[in-house]
N, C-alpha and C. Protein backbone atom coordinates (compact mmCIF):
# COMPACT_ATOMS: atom_id res chain seq x y z
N UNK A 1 -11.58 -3.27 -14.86
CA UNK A 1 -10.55 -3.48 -13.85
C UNK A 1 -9.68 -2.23 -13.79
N UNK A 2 -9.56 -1.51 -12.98
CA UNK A 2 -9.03 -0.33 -12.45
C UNK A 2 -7.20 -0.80 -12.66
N UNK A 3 -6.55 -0.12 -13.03
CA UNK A 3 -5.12 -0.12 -13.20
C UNK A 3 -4.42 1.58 -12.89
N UNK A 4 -3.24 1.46 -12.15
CA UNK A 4 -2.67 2.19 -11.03
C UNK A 4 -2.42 2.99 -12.69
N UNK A 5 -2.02 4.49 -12.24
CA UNK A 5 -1.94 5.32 -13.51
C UNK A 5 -0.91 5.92 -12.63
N UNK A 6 0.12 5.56 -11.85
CA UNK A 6 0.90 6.45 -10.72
C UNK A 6 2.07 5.23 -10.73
N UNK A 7 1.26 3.49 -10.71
CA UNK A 7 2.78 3.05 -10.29
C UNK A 7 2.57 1.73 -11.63
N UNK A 8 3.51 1.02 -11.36
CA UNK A 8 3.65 0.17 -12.22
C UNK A 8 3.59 -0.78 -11.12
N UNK A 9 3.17 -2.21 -12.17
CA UNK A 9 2.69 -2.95 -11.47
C UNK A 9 3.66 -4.32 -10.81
N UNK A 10 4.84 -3.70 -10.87
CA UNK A 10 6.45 -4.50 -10.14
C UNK A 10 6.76 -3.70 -8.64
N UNK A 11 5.67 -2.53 -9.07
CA UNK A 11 5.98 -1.58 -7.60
C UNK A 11 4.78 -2.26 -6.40
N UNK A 12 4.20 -2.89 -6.79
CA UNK A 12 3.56 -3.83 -5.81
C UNK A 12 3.14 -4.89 -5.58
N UNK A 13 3.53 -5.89 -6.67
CA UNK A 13 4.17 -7.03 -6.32
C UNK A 13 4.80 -7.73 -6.41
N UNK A 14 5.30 -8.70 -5.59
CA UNK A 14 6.75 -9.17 -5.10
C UNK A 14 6.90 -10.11 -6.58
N UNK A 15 8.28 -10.21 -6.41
CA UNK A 15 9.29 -10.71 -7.92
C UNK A 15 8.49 -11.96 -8.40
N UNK A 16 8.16 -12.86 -8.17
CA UNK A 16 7.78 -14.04 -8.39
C UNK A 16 6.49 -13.87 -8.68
N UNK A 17 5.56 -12.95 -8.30
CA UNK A 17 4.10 -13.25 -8.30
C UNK A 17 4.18 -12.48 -9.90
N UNK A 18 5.17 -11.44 -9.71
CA UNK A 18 5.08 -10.20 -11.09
C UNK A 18 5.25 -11.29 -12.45
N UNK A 19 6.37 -11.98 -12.12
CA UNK A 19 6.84 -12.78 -13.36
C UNK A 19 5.89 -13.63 -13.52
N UNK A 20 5.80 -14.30 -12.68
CA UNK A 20 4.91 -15.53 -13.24
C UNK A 20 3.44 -14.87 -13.52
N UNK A 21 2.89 -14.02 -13.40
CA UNK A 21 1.60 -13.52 -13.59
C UNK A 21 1.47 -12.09 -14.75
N UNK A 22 2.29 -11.51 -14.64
CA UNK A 22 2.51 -10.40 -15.67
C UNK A 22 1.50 -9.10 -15.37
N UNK A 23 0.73 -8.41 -16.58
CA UNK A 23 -0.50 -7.75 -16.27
C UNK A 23 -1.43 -8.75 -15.83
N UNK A 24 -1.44 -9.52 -15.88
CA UNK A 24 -2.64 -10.14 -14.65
C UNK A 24 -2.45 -10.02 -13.09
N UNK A 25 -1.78 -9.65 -12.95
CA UNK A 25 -0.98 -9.13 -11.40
C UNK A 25 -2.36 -8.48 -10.92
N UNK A 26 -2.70 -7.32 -11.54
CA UNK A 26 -3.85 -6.24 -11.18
C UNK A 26 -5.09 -6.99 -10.59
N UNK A 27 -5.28 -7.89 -10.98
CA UNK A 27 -6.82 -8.78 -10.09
C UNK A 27 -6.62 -9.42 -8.81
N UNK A 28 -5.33 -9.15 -8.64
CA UNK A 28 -4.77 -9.75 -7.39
C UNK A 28 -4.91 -8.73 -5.84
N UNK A 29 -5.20 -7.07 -6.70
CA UNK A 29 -4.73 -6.18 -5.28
C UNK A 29 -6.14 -5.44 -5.71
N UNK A 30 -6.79 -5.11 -4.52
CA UNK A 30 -7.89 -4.36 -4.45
C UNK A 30 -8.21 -3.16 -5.26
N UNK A 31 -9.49 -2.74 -5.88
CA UNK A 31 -9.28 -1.74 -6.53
C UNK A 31 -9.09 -0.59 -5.43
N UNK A 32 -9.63 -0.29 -4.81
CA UNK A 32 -9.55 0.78 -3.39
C UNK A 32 -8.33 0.93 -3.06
N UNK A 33 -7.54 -0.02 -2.83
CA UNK A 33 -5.76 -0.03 -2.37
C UNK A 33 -5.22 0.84 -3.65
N UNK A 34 -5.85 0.66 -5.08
CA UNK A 34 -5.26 1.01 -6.33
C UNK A 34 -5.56 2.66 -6.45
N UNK A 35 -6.74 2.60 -5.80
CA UNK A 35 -7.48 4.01 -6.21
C UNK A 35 -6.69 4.93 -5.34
N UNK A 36 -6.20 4.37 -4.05
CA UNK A 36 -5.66 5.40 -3.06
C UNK A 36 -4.41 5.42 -3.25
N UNK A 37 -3.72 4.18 -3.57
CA UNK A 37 -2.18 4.90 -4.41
C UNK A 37 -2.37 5.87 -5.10
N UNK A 38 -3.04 5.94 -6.33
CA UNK A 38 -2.91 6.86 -7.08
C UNK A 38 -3.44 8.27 -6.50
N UNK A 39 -4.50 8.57 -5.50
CA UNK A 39 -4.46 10.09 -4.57
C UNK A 39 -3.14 10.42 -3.82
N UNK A 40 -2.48 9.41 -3.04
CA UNK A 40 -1.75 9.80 -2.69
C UNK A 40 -0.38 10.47 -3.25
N UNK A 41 -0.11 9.15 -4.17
CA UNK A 41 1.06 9.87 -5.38
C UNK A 41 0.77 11.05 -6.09
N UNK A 42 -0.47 11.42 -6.39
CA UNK A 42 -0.94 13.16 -6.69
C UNK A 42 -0.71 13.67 -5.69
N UNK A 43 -1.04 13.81 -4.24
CA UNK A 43 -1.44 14.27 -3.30
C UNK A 43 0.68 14.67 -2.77
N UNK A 44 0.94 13.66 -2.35
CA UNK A 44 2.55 13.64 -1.36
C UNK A 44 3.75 13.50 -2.91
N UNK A 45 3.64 13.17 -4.27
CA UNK A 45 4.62 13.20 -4.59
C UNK A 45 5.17 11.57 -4.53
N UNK A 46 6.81 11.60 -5.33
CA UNK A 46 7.38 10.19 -4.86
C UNK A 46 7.13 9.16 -3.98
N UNK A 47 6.30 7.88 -4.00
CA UNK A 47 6.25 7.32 -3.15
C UNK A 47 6.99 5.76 -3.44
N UNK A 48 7.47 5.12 -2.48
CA UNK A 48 8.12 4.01 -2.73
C UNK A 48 7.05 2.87 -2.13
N UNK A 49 6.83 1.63 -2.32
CA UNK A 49 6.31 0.67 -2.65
C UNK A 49 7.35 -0.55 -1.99
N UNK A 50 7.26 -1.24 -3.40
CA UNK A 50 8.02 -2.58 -3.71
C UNK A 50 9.35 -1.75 -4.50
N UNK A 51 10.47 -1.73 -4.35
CA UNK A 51 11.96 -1.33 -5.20
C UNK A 51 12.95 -2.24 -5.60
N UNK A 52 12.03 -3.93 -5.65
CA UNK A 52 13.00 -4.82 -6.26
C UNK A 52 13.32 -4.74 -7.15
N UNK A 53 12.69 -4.23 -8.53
CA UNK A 53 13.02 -4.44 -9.60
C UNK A 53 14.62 -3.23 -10.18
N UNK A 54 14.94 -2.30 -8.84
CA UNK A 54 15.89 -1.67 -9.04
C UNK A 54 17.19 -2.19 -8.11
N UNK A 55 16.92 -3.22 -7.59
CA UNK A 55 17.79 -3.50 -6.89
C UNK A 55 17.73 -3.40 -5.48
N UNK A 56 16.21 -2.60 -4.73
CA UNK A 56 16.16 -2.30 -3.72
C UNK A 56 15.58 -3.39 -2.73
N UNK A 57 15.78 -3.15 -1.49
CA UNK A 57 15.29 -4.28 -0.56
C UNK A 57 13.94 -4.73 -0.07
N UNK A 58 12.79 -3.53 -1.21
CA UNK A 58 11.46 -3.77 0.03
C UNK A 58 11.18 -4.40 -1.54
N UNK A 59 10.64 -5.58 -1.37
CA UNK A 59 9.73 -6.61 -1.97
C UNK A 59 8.21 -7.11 -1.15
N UNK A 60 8.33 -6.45 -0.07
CA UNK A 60 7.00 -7.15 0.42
C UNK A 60 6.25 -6.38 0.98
N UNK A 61 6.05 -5.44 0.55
CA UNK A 61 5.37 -4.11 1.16
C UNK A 61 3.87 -3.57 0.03
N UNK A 62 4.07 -4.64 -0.48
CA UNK A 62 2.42 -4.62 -1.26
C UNK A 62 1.76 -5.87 -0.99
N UNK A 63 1.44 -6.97 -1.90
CA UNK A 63 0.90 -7.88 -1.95
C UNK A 63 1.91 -8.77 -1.29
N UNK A 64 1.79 -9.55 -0.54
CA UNK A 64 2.42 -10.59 0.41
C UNK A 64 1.75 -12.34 0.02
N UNK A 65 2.89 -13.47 -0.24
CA UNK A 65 2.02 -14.43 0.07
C UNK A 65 3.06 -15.55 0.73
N UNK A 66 2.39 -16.67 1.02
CA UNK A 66 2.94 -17.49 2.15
C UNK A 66 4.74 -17.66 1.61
N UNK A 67 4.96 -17.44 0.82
CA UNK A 67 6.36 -17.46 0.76
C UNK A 67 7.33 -16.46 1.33
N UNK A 68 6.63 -15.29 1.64
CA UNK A 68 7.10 -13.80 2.62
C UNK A 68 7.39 -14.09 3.83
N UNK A 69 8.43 -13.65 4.21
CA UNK A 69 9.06 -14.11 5.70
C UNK A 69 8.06 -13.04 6.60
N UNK A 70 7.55 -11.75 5.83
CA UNK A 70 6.55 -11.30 6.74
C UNK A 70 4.78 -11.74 6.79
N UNK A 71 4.66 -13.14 5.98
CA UNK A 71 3.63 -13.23 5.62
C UNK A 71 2.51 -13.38 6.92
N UNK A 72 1.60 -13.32 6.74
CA UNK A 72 0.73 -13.81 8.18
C UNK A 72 -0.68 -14.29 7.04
N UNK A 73 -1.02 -14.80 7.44
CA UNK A 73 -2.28 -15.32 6.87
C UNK A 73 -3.62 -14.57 6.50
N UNK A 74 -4.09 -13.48 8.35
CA UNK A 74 -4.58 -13.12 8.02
C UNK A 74 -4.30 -11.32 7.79
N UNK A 75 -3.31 -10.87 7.53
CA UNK A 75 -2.94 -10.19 7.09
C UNK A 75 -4.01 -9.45 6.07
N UNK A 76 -4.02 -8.13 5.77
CA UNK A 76 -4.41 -7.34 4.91
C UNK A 76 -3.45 -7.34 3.31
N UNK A 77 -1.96 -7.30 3.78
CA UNK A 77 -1.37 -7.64 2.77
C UNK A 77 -1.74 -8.95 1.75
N UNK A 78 -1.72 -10.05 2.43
CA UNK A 78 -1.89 -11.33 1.85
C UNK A 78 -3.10 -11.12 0.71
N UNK A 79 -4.57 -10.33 1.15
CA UNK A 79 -5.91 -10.21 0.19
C UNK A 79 -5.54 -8.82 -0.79
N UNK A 80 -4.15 -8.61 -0.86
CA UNK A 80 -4.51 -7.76 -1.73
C UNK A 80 -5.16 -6.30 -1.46
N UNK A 81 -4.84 -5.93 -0.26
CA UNK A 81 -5.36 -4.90 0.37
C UNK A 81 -5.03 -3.66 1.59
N UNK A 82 -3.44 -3.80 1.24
CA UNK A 82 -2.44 -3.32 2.29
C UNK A 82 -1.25 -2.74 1.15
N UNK A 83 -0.61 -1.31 1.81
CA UNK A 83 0.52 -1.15 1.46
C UNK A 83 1.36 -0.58 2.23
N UNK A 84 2.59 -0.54 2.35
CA UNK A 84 3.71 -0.03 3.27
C UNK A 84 4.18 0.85 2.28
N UNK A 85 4.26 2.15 2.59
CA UNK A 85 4.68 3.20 1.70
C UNK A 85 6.37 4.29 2.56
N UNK A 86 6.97 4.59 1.64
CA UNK A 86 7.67 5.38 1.86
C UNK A 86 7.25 6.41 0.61
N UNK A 87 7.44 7.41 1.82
CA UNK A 87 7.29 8.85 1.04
C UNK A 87 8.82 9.74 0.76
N UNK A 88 8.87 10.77 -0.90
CA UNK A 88 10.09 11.12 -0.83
C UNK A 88 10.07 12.66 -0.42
N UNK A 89 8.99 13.47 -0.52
CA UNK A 89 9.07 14.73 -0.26
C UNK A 89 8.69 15.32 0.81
N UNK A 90 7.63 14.02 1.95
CA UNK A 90 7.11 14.27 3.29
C UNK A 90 7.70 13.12 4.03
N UNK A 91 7.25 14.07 5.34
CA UNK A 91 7.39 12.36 6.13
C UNK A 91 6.44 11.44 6.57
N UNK A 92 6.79 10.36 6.94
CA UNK A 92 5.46 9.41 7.57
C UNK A 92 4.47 9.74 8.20
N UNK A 93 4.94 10.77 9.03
CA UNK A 93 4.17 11.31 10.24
C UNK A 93 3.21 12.31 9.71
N UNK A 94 3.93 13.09 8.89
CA UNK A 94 3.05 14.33 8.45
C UNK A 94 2.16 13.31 7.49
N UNK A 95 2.21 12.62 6.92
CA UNK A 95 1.00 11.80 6.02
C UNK A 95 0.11 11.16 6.87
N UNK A 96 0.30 10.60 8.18
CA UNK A 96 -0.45 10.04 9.18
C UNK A 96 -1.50 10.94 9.42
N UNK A 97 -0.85 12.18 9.97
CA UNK A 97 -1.50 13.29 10.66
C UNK A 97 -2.43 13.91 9.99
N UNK A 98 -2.23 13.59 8.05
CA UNK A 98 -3.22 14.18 7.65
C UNK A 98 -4.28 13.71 7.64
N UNK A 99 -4.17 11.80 7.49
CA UNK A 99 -4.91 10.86 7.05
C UNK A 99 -6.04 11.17 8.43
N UNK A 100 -5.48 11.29 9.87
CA UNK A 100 -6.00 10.96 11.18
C UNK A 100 -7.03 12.03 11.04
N UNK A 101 -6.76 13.75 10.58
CA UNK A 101 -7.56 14.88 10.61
C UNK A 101 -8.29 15.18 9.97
N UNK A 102 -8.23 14.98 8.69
CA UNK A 102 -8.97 14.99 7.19
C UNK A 102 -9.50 13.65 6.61
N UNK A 103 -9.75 13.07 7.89
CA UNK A 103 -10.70 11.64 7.24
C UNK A 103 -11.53 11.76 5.69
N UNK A 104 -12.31 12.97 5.93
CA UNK A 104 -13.66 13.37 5.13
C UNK A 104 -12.86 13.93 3.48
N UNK A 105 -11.97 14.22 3.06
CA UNK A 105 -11.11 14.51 1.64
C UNK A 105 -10.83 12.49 1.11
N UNK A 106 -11.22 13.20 0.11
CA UNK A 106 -11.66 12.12 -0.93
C UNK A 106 -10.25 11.16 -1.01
N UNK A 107 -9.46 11.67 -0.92
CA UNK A 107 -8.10 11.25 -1.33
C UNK A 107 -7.57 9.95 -0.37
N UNK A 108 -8.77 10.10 0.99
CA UNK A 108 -8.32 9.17 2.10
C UNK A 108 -9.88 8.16 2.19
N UNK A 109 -10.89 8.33 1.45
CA UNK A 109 -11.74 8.14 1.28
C UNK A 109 -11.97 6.02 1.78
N UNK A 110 -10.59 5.70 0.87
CA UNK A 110 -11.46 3.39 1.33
C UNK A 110 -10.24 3.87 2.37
N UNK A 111 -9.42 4.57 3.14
CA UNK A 111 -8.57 4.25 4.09
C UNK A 111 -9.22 3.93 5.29
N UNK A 112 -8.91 2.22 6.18
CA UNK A 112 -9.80 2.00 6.89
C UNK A 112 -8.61 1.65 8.07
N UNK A 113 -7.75 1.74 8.13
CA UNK A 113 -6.56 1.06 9.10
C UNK A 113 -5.06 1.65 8.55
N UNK A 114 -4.84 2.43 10.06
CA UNK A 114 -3.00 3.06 9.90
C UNK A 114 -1.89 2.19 10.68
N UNK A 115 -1.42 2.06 10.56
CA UNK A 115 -0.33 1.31 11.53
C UNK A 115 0.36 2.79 12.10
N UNK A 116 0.83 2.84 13.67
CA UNK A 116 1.11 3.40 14.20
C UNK A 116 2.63 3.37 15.13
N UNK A 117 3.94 4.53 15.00
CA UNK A 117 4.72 4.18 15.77
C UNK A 117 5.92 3.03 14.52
N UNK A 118 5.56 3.18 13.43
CA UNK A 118 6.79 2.56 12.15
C UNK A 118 7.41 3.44 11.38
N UNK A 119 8.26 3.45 10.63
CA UNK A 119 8.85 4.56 9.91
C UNK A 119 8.22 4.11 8.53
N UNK A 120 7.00 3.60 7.92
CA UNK A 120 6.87 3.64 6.43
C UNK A 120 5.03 3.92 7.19
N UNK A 121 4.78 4.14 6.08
CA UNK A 121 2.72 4.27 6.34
C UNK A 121 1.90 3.25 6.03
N UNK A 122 1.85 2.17 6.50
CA UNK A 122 0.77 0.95 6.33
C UNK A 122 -0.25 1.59 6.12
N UNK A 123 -1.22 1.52 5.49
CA UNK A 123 -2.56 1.77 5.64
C UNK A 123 -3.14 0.18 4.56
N UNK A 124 -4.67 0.20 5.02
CA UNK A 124 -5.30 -0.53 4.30
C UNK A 124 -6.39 -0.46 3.95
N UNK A 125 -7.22 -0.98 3.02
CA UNK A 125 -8.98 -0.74 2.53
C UNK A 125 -9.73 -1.96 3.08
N UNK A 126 -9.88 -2.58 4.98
CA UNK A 126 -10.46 -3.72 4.58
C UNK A 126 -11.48 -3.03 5.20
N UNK A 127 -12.79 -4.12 5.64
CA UNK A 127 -13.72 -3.28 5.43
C UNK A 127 -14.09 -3.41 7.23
N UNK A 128 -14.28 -2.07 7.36
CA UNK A 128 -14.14 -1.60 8.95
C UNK A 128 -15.01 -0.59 8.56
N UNK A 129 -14.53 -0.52 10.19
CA UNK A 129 -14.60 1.33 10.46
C UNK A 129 -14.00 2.65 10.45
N UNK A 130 -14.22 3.45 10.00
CA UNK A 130 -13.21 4.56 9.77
C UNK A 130 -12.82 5.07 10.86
N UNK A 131 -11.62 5.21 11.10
CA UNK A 131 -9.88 5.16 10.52
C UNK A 131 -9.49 4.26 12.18
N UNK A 132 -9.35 2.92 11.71
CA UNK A 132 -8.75 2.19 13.16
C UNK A 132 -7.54 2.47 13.13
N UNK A 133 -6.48 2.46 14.02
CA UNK A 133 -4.88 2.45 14.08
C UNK A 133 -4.74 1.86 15.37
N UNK A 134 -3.52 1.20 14.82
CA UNK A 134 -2.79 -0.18 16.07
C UNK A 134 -1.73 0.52 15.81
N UNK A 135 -0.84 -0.13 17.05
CA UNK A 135 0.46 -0.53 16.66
C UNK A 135 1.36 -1.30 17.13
N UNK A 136 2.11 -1.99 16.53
CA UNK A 136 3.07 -2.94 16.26
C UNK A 136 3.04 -3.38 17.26
């Protein structure tokens, strides 16, 4: 079982699932979602996640479940396979732009879906075609 070597595992999921589940949290979120956190946090530097455990407001920007006021069912978040990222040394856009041009670098490799037109970087690993983008 693949474990994030970049974030800890309160940085992606929400307060209740962390506590009540602990290190078992990790079987819950895709390894691909896990593998591409960790390129990117090499790749861009500081990235933000989930920041409840400091007091901050995004709790639902990793793993999501029906108790999330943003939950949706069939959501990418909900399987464990979605993250909403804030970046601290780039911006959204410039991480989009790389993801959109440089499909073929390893680092963007299970990225299968961008969200387009938000201020954080959704992306997700479900299983598509390379690189769909919607938006909101």
């Amino acid at each position: 079982m693949y474990q994030c070597q970049h974030f800890s595992l309160h940085e992606l999921l929400p307060r209740v699932v962390y506590q009540q589940r602990g290190e078992k949290g990790w079987a819950l979120l895709d390894e691909r979602l896990l593998v591409t956190l960790d390129r990117l946090r090499k790749r861009y530097g500081s990235i933000t996640v989930n920041n409840w455990l400091w007091g901050g407001e995004r709790e639902w920007s990793g793993l999501r479940t029906p108790d999330s006021p943003f939950y949706s069912r069939y959501s990418q978040h909900s399987f464990g396979r979605a993250a909403d990222c804030l970046f601290g040394a780039v911006t959204v856009d410039e991480v989009r732009e790389d993801i959109l041009t440089r499909l073929d670098e390893p680092v963007y490799q299970y990225i299968q879906s961008v969200e387009m037109g938000v201020s954080w970087l959704h992306f997700d690993v479900r299983n598509g075609c390379r690189v769909e983008t919607y938006w909101p």
